[in-house]
C-alpha atoms as a PDB file:
ATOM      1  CA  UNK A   1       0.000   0.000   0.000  1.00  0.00           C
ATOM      2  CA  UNK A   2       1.095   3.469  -0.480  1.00  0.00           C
ATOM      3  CA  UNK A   3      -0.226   6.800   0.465  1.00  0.00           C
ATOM      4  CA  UNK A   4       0.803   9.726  -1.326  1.00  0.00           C
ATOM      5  CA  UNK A   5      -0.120  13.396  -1.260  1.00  0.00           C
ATOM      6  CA  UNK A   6       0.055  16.141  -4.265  1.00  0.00           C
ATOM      7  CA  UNK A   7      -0.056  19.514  -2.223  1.00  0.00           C
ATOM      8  CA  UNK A   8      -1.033  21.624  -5.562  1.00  0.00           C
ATOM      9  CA  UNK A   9      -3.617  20.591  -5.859  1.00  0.00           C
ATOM     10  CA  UNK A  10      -4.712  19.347  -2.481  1.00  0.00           C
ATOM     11  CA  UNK A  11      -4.977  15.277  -3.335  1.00  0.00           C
ATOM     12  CA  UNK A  12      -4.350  12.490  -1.722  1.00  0.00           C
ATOM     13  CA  UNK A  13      -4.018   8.883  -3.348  1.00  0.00           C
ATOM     14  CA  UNK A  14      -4.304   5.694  -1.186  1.00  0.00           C
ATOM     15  CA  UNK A  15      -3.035   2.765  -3.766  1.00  0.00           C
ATOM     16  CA  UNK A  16      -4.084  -0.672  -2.488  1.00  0.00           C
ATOM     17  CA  UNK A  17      -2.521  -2.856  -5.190  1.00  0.00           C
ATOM     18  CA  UNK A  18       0.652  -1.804  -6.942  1.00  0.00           C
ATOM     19  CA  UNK A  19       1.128  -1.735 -10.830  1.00  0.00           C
ATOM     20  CA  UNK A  20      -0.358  -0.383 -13.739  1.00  0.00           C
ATOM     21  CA  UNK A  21      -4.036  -1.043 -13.954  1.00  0.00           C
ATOM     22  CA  UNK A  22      -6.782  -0.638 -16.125  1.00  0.00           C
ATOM     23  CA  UNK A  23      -9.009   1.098 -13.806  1.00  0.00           C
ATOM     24  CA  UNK A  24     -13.126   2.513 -14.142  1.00  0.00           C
ATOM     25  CA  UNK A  25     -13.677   5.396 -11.509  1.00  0.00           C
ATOM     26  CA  UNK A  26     -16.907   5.250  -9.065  1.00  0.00           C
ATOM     27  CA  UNK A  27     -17.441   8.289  -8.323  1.00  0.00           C
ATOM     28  CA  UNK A  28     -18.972   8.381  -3.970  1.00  0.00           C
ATOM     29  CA  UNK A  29     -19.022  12.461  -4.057  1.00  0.00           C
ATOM     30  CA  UNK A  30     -18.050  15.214  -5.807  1.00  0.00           C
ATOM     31  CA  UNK A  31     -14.006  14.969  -3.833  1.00  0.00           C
ATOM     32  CA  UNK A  32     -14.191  10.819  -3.168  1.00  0.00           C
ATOM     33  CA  UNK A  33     -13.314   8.277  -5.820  1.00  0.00           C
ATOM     34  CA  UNK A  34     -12.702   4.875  -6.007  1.00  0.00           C
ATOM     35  CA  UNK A  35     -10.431   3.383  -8.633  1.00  0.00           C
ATOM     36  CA  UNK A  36     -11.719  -0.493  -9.508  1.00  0.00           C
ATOM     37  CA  UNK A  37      -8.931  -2.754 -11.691  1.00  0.00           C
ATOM     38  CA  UNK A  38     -10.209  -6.086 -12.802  1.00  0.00           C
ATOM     39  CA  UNK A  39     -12.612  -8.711 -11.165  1.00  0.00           C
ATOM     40  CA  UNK A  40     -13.439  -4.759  -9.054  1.00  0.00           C
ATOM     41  CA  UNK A  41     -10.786  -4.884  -7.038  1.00  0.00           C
ATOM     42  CA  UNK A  42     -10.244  -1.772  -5.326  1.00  0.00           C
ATOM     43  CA  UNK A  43      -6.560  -0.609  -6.701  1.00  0.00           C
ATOM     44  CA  UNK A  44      -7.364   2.721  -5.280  1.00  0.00           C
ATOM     45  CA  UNK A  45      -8.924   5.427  -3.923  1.00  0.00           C
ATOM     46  CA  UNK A  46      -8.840   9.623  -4.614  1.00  0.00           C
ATOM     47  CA  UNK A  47      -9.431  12.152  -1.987  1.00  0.00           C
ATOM     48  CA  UNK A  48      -9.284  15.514  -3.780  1.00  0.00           C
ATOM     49  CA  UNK A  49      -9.461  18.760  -1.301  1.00  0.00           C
ATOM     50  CA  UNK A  50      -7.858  16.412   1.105  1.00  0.00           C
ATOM     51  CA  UNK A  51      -7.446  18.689   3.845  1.00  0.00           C
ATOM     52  CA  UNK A  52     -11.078  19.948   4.153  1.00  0.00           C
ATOM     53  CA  UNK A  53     -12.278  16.234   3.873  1.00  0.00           C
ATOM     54  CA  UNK A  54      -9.965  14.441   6.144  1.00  0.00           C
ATOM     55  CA  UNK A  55      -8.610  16.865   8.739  1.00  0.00           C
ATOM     56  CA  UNK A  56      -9.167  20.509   9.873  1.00  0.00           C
ATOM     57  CA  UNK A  57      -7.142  22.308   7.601  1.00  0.00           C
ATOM     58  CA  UNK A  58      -4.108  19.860   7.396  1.00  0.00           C
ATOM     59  CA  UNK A  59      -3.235  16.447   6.096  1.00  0.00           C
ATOM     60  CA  UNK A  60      -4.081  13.901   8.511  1.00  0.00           C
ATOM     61  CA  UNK A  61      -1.758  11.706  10.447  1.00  0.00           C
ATOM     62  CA  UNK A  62      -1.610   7.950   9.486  1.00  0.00           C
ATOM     63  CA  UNK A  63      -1.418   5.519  12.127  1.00  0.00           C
ATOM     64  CA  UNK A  64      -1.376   1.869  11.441  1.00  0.00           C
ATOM     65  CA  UNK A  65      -3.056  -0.420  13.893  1.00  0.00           C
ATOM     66  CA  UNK A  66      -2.774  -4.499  14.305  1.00  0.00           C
ATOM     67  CA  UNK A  67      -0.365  -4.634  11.696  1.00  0.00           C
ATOM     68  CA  UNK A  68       1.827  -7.629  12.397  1.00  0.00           C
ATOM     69  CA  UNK A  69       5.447  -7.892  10.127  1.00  0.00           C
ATOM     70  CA  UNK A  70       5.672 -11.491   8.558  1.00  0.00           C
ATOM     71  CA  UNK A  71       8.455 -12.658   5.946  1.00  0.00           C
ATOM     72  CA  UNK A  72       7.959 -14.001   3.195  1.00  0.00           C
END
């Protein structure tokens, strides 16, 4: 997974499968979409005006919780 954050334009992409993808946008509001690759995966998701949606004027802290490390 990987989060990333465009600060000109105020976007932030979460991208749940790595790669290049084939993707069809559903669109859940006018800032929210989802990105679905084949068999509707969810590959990603869009947050545009990121700061408004997700956190009182800034970009939001990520904390990950009941993530275990495992090797392969």
């Amino acid at each position: 997974m990987k989060i990333s954050y465009d600060q000109e334009i105020d976007a932030l992409y979460i991208r749940l499968i790595e790669g290049k993808h084939e993707c069809r946008n559903i669109r859940l509001t006018e800032d929210i979409a989802l990105n679905l690759g084949e068999e509707e995966k969810l590959v990603g998701i869009e947050i545009l005006n990121a700061k408004e949606i997700l956190g009182e004027g800034e970009v939001p802290k990520v904390v990950l919780e009941n993530i275990s490390q495992y090797s392969a």
